[in-house]
Each structure stands twice: as C-alpha cells, then as structure tokens.
Protein backbone atom coordinates (compact mmCIF):
# COMPACT_ATOMS: atom_id res chain seq x y z
CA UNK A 1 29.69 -71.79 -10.11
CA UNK A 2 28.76 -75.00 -8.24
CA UNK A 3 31.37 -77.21 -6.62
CA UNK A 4 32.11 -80.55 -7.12
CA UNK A 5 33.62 -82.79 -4.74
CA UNK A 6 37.31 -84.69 -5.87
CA UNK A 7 34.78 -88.04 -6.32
CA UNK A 8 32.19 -86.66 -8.52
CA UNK A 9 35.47 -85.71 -10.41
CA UNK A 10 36.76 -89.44 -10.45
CA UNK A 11 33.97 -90.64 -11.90
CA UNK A 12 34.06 -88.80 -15.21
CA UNK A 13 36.42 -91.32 -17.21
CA UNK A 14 38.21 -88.83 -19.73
CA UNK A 15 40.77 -90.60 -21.76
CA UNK A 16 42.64 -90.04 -24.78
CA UNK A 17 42.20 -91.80 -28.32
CA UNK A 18 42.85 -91.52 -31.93
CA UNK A 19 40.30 -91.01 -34.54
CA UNK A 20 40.46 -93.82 -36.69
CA UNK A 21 37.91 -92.64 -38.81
CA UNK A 22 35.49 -90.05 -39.55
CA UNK A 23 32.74 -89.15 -42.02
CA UNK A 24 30.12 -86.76 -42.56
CA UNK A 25 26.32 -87.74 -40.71
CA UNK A 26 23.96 -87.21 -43.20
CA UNK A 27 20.88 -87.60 -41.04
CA UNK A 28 22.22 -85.48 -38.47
CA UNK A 29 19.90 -82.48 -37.41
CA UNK A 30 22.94 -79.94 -36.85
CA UNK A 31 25.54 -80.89 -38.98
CA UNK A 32 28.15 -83.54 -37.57
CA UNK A 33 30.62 -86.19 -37.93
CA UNK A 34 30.84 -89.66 -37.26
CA UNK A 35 33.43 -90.42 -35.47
CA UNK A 36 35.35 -93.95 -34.48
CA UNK A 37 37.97 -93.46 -31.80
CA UNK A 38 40.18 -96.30 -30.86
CA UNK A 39 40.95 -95.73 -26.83
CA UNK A 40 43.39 -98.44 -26.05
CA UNK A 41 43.01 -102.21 -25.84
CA UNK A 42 41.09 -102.16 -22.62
CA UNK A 43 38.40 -99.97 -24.05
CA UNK A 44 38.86 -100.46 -27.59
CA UNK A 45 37.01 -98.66 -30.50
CA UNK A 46 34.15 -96.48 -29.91
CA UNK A 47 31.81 -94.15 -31.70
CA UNK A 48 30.39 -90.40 -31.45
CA UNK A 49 28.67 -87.47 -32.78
CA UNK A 50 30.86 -84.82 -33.38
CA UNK A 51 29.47 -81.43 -34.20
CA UNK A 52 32.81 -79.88 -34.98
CA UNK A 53 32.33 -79.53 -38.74
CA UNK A 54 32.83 -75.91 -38.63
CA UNK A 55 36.49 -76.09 -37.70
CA UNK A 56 37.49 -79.80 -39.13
CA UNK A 57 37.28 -81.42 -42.42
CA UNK A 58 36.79 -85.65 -42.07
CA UNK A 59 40.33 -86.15 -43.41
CA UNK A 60 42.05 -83.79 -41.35
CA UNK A 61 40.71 -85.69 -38.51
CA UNK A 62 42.12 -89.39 -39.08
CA UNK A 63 45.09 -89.95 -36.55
CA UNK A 64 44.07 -86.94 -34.45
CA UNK A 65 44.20 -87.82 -30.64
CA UNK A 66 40.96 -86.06 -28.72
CA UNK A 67 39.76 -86.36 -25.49
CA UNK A 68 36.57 -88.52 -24.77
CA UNK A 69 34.28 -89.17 -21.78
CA UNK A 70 34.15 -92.91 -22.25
CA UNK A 71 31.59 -93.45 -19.16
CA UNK A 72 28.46 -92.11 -20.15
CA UNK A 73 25.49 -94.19 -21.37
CA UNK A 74 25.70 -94.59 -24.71
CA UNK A 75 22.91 -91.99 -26.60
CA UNK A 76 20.79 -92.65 -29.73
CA UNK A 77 21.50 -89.48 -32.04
CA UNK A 78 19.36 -90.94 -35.28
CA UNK A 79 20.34 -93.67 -36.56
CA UNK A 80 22.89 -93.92 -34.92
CA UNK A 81 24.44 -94.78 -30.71
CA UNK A 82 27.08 -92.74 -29.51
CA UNK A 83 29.35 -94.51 -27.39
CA UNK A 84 31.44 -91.37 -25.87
CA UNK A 85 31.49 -88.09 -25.77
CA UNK A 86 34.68 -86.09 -27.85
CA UNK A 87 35.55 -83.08 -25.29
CA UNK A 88 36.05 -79.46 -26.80
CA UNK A 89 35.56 -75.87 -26.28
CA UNK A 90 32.87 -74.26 -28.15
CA UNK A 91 33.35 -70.59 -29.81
CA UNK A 92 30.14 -67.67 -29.29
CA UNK A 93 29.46 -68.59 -32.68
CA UNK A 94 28.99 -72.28 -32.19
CA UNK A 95 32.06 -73.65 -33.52
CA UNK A 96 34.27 -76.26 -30.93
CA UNK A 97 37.56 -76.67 -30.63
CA UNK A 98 38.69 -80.04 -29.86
CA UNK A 99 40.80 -80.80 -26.44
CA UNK A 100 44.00 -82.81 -27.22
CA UNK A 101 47.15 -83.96 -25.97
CA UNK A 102 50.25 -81.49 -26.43
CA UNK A 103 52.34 -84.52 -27.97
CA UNK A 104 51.30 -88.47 -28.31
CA UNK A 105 50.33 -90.36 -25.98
CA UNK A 106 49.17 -94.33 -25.32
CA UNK A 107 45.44 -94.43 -26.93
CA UNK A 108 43.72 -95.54 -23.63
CA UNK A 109 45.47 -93.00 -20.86
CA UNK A 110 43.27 -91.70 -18.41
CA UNK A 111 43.35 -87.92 -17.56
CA UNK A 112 44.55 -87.74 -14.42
C-alpha cells in the first residue's frame, strides 16, 4: 500500500449530502442511478452516477445522507456530467454499499 502525505489527504473534499432525488439511467452502460445530492448552501445541488442498483431501489434513496467527493472534475458518463463522486464500499460480487453518517448531520459538513 502506497502512502499518502496528510495534504494529498486535504485535498480530497468529502462531504455529506442528502439525495434529493434519484432515478434509474437508462443509457447507462452498467446499470446506474441518477442521482441529485443537495450538499449545503455553499455547494448546493449536485449530480452523479451511482452504480449501486444492486443494493438500492430509487425511492429508498430520497432523504438518504451519502458521502461525496465534491472536488473532482466533473465527468461525462453519456448523456449525462457527473458533478461528484457518491463514496461506498463495493462487495466481490460488484455490489456497493454506500458510506453514510451514523445519525444526521448539516448537508454541507466536511469529513474531517
């Protein structure tokens, strides 16, 4: 395993938001979700491709908080950008389980 140092670490931006909505992507090439996650005021709503369809239906997922690097450049997957990436762990046989708060917390709040 390679180590980082503590400011490669600082400049990953994970915070928390809540899905505000998601839906299935149609034109995806391994199925996937849409997903719009509101991160706070400062940040506000952003969007991603989510391949977590083997664990999560769309409307178990409104109101959920996740975890999302907010930093990256956003990526064109299809039709459409992604904006930031949702953080999970991913099973042998594909499948991810999403990283999220133990109890609410402020949309917006950066892991620290």
């Amino acid at each position: 395993m390679e180590t980082i140092s503590w400011q490669d670490f600082e400049q990953v931006d994970l915070r928390v938001g809540t899905i505000v909505t998601a839906e299935v992507f149609p034109e995806a090439r391994r199925p996937a979700y849409i997903l719009h996650v509101d991160f706070g005021t400062d940040i506000g709503v952003l969007k991603s491709s989510a391949q977590i369809t083997d664990l999560y239906q769309p409307e178990g997922l409104v109101g959920q908080q996740v975890i999302g690097v907010v930093n990256f450049p956003p990526k064109q997957i299809g039709p459409i950008q992604s904006q930031c990436l949702i953080a999970g762990f991913p099973h042998a046989d594909g499948s991810v389980v999403l990283i999220q708060p133990e109890r609410p917390v402020e949309n917006g709040l950066k892991l620290a």
